[in-house]
PDB file of N, CA and C in Angstrom:
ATOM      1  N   UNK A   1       0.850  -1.181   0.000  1.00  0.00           N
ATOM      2  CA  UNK A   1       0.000   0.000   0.000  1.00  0.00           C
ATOM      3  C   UNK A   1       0.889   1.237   0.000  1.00  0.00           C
ATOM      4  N   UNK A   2       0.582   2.605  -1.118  1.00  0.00           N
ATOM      5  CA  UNK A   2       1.338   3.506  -0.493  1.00  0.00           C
ATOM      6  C   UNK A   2       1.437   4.012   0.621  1.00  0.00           C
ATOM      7  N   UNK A   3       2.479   4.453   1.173  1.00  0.00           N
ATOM      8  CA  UNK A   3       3.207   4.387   2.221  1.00  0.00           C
ATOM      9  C   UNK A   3       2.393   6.065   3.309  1.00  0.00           C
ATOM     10  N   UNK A   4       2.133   6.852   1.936  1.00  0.00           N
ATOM     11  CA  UNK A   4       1.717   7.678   2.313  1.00  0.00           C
ATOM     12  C   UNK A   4       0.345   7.703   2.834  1.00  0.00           C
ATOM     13  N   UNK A   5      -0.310   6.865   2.838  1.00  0.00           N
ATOM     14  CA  UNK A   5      -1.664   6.232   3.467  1.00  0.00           C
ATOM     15  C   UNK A   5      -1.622   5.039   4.624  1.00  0.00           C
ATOM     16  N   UNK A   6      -0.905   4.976   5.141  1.00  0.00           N
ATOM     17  CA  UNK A   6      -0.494   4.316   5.934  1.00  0.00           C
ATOM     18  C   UNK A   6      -0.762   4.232   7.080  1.00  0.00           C
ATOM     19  N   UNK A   7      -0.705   3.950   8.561  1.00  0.00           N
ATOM     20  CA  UNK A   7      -1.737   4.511   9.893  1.00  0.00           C
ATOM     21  C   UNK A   7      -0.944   5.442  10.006  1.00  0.00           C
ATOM     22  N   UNK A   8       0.269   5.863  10.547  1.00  0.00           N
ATOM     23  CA  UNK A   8       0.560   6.866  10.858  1.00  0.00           C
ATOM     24  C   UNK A   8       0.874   8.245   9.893  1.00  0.00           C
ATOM     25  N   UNK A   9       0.070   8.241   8.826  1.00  0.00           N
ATOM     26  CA  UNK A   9      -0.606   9.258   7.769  1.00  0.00           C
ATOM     27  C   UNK A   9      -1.135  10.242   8.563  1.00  0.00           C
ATOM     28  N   UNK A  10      -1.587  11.141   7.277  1.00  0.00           N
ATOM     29  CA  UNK A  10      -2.189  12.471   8.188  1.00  0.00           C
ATOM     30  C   UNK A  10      -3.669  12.183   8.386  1.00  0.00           C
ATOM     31  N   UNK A  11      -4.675  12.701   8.489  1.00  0.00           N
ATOM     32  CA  UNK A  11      -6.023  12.042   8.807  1.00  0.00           C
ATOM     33  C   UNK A  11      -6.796  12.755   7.318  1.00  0.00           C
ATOM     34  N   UNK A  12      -6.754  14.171   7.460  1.00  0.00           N
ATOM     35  CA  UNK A  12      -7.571  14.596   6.344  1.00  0.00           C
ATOM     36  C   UNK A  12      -6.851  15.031   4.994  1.00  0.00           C
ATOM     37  N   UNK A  13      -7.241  15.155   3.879  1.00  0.00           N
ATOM     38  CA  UNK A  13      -6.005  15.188   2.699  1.00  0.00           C
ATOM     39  C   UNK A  13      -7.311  16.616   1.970  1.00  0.00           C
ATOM     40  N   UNK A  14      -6.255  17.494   1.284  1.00  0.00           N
ATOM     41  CA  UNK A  14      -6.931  18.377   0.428  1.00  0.00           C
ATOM     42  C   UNK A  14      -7.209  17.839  -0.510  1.00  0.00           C
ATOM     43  N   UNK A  15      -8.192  18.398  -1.855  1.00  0.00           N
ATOM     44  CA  UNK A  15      -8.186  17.837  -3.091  1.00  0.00           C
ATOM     45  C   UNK A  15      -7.238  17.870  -3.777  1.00  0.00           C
ATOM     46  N   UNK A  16      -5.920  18.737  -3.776  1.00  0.00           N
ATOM     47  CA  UNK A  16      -5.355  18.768  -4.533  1.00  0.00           C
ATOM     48  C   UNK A  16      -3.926  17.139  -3.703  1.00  0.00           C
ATOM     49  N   UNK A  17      -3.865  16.964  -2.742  1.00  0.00           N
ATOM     50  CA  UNK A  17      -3.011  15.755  -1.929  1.00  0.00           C
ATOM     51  C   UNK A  17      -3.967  14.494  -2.480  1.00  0.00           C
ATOM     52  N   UNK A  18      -5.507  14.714  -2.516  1.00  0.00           N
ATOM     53  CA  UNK A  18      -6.036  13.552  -3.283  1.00  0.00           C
ATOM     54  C   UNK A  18      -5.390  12.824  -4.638  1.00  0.00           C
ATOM     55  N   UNK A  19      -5.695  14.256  -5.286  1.00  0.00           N
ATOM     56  CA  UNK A  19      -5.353  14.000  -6.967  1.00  0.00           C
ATOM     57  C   UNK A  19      -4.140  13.022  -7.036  1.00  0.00           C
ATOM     58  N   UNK A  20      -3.024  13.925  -5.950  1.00  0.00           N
ATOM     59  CA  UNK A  20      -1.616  13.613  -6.025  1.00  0.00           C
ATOM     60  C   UNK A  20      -1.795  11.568  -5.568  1.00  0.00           C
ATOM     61  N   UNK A  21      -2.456  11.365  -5.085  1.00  0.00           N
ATOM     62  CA  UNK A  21      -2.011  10.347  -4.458  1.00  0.00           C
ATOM     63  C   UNK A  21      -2.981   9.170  -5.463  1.00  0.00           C
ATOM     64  N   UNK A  22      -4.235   9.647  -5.961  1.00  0.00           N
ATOM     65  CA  UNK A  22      -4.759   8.731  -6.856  1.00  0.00           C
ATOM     66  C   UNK A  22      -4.299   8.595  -8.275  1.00  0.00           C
ATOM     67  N   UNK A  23      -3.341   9.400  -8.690  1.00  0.00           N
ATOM     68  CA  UNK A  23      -2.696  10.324 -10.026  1.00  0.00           C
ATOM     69  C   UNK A  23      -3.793  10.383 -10.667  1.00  0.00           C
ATOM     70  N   UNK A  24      -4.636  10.870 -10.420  1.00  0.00           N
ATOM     71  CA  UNK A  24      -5.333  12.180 -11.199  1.00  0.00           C
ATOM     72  C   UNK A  24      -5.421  13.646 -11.048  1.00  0.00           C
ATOM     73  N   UNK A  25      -6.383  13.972 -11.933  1.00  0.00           N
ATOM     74  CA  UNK A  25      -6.250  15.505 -12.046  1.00  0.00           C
ATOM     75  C   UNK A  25      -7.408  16.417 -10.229  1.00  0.00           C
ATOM     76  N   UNK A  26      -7.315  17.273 -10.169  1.00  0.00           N
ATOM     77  CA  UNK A  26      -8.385  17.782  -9.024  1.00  0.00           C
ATOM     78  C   UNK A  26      -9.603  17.395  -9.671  1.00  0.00           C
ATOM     79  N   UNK A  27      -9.866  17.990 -11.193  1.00  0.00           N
ATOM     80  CA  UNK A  27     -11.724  18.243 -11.585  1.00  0.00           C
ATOM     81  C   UNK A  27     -12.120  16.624 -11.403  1.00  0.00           C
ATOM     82  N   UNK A  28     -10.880  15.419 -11.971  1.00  0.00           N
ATOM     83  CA  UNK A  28     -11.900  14.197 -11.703  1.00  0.00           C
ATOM     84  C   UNK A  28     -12.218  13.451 -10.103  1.00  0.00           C
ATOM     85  N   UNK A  29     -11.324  14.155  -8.695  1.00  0.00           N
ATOM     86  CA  UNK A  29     -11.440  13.955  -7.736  1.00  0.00           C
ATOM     87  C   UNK A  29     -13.046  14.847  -7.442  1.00  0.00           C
ATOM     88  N   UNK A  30     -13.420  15.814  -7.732  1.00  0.00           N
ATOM     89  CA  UNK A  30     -14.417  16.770  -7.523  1.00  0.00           C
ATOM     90  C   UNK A  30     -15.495  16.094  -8.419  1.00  0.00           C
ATOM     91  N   UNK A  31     -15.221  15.137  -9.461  1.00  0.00           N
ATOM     92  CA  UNK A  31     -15.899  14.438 -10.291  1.00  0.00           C
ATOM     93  C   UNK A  31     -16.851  13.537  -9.287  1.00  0.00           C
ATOM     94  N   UNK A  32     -15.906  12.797  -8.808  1.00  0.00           N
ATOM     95  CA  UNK A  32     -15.651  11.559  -8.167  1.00  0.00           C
ATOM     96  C   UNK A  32     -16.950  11.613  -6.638  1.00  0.00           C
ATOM     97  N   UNK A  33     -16.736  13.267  -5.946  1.00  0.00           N
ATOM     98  CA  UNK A  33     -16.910  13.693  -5.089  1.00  0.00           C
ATOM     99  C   UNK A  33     -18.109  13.626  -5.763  1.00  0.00           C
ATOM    100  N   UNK A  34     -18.770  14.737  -6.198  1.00  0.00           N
ATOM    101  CA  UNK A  34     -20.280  15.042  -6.694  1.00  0.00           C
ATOM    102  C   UNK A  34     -21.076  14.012  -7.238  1.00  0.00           C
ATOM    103  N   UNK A  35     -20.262  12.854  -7.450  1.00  0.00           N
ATOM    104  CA  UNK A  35     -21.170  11.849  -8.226  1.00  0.00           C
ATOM    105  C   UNK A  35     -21.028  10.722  -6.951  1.00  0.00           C
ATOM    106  N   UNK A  36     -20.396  10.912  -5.586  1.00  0.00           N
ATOM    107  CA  UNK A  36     -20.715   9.675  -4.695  1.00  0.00           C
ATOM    108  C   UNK A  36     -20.020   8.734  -4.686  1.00  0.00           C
ATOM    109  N   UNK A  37     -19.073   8.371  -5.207  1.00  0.00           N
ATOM    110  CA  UNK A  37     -18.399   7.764  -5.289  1.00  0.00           C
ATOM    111  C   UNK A  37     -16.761   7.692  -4.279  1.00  0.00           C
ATOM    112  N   UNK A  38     -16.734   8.847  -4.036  1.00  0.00           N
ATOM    113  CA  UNK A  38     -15.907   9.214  -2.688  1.00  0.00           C
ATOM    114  C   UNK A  38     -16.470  10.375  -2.058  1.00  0.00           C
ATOM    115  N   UNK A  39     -16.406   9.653  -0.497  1.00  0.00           N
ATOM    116  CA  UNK A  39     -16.748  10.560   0.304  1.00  0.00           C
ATOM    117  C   UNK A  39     -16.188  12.296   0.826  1.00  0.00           C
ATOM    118  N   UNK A  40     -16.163  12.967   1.156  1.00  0.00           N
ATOM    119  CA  UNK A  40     -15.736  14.493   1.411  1.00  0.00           C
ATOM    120  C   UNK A  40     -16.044  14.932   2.843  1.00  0.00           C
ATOM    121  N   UNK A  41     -15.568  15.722   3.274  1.00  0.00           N
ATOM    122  CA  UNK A  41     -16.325  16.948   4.164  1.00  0.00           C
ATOM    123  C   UNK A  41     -15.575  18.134   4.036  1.00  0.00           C
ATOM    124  N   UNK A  42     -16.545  19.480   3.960  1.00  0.00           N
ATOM    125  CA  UNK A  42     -16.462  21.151   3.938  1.00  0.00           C
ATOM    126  C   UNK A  42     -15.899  21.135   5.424  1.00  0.00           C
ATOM    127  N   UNK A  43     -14.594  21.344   5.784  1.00  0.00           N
ATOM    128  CA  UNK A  43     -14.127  21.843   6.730  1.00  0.00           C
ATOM    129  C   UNK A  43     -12.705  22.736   6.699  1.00  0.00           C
ATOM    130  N   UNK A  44     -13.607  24.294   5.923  1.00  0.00           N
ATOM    131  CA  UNK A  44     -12.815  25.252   5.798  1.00  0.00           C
ATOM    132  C   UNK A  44     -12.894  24.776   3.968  1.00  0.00           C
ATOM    133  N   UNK A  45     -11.950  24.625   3.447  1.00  0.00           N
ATOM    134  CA  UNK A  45     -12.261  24.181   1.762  1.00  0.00           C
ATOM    135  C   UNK A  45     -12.473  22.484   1.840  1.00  0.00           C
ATOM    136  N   UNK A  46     -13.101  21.819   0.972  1.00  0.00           N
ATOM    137  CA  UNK A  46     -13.232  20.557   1.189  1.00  0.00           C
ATOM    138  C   UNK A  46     -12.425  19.690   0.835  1.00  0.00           C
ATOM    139  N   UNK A  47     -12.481  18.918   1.883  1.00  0.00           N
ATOM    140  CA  UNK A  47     -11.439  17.720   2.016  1.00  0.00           C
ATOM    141  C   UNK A  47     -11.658  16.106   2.061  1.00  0.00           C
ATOM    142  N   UNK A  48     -10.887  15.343   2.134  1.00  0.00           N
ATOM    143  CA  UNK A  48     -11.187  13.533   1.957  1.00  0.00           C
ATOM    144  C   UNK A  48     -10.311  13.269   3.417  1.00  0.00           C
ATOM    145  N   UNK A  49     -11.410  12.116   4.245  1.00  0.00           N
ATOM    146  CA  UNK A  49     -10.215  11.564   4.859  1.00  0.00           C
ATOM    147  C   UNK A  49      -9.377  10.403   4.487  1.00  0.00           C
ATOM    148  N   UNK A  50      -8.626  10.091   5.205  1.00  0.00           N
ATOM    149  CA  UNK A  50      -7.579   8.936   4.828  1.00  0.00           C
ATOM    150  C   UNK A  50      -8.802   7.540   4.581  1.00  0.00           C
ATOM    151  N   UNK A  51      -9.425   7.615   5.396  1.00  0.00           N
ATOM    152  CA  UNK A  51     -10.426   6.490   5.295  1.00  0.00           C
ATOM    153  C   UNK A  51     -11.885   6.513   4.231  1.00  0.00           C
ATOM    154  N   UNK A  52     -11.884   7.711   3.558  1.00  0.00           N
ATOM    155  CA  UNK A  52     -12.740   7.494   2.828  1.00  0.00           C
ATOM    156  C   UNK A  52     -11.966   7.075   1.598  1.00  0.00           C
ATOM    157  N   UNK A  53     -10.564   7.444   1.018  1.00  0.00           N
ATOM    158  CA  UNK A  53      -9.732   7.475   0.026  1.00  0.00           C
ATOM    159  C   UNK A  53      -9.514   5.765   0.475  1.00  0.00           C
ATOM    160  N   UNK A  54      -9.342   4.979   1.357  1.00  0.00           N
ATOM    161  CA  UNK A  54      -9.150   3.845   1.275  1.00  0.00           C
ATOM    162  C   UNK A  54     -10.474   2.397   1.591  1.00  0.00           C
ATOM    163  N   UNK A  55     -11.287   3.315   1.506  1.00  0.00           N
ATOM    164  CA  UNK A  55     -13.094   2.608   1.247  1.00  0.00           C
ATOM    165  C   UNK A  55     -13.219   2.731   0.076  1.00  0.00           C
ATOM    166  N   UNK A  56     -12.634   3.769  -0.614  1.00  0.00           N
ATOM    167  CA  UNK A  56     -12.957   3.967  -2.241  1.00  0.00           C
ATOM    168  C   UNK A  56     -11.760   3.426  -2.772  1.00  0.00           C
ATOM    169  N   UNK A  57     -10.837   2.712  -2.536  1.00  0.00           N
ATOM    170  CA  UNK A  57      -9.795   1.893  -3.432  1.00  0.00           C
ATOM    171  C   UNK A  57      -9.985   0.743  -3.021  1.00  0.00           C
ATOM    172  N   UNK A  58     -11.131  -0.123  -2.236  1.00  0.00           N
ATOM    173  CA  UNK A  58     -11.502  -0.840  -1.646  1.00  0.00           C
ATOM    174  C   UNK A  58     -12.535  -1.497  -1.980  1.00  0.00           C
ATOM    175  N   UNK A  59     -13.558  -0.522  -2.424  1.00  0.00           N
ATOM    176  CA  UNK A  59     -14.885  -0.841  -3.160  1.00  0.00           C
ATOM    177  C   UNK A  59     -14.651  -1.124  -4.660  1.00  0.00           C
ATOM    178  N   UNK A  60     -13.841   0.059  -5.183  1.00  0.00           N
ATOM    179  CA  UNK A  60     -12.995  -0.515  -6.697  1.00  0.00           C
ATOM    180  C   UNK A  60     -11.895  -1.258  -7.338  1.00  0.00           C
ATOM    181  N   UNK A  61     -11.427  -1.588  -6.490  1.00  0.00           N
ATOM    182  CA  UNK A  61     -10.396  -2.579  -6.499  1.00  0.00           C
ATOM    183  C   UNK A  61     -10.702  -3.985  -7.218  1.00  0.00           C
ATOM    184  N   UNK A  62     -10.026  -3.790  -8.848  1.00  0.00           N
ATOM    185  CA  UNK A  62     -10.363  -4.817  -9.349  1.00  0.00           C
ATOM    186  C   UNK A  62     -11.306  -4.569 -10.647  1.00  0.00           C
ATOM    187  N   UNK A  63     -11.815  -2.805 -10.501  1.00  0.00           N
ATOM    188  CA  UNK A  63     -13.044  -3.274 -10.633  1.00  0.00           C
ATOM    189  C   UNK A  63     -12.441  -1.771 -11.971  1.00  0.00           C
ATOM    190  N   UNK A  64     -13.293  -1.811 -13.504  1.00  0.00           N
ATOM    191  CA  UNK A  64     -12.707  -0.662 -14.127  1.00  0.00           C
ATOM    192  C   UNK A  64     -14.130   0.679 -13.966  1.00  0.00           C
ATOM    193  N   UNK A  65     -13.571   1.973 -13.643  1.00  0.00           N
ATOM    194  CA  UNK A  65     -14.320   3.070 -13.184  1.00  0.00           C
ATOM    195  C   UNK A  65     -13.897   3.904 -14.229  1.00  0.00           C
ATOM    196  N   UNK A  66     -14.525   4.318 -15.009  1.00  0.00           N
ATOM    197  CA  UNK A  66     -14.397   5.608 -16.471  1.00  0.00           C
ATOM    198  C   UNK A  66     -14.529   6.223 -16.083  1.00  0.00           C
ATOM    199  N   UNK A  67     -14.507   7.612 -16.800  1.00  0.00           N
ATOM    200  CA  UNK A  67     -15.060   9.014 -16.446  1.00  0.00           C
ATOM    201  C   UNK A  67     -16.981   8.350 -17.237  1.00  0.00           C
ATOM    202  N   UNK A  68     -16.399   8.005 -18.073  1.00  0.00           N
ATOM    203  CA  UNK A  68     -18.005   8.093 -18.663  1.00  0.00           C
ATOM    204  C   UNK A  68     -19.340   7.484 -17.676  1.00  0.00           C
ATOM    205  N   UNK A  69     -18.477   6.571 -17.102  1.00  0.00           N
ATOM    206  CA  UNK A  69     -19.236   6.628 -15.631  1.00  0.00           C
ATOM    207  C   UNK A  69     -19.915   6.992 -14.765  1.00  0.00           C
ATOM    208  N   UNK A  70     -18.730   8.061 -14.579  1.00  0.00           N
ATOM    209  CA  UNK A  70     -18.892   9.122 -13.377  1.00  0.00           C
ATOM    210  C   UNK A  70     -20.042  10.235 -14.105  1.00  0.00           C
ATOM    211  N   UNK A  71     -19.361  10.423 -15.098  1.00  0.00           N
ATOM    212  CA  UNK A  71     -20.117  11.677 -15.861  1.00  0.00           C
ATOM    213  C   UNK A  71     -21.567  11.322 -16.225  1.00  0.00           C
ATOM    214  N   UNK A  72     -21.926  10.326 -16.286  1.00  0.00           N
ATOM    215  CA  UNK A  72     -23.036   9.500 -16.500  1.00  0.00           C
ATOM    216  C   UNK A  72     -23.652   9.592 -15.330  1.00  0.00           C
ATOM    217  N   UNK A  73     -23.575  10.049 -14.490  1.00  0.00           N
ATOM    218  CA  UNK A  73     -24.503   9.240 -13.144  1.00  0.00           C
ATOM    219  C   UNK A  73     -24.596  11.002 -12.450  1.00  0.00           C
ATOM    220  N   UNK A  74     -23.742  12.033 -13.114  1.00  0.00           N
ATOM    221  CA  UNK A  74     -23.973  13.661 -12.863  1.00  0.00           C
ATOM    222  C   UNK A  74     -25.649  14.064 -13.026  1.00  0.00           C
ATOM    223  N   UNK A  75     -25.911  13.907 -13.768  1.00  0.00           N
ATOM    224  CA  UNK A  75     -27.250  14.273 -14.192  1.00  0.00           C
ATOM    225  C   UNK A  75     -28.204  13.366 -13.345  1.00  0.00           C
ATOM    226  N   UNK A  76     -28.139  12.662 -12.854  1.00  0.00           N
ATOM    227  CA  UNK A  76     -29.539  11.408 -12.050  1.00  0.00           C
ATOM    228  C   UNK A  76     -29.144  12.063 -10.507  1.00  0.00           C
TER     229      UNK A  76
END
């Protein structure tokens, strides 16, 4: 597992420490966010904790997630 997610990690990660750590861009973490698929909380600008970023590599693991997906499920 990266190392940087690890227990003694930090607890909450910005969007932009998300991106970095899933290698994507911010808009598809904010993608990701608005369509439910990972969890968030508004505390001060919004953020992921360590444990929602590893429920969501957990639930997909294995499994293939598009944008067309994500972008698909914006509108419902």
């Amino acid at each position: 597992m990266n190392s940087k997610l690890d227990s003694s990690a930090q607890v909450l990660y910005t969007i932009s420490e998300v991106a970095e750590l899933l290698k994507v861009n911010k808009n598809t973490v904010y993608q990701l966010i608005r369509c439910g698929y990972l969890r968030s909380i508004k505390f001060g600008c919004r953020k992921v904790t360590r444990k929602a970023i590893l429920d969501f590599l957990d639930t997909y693991d294995g499994r293939e997630l598009t944008m067309e997906q994500v972008e698909s499920t914006e509108g419902k």
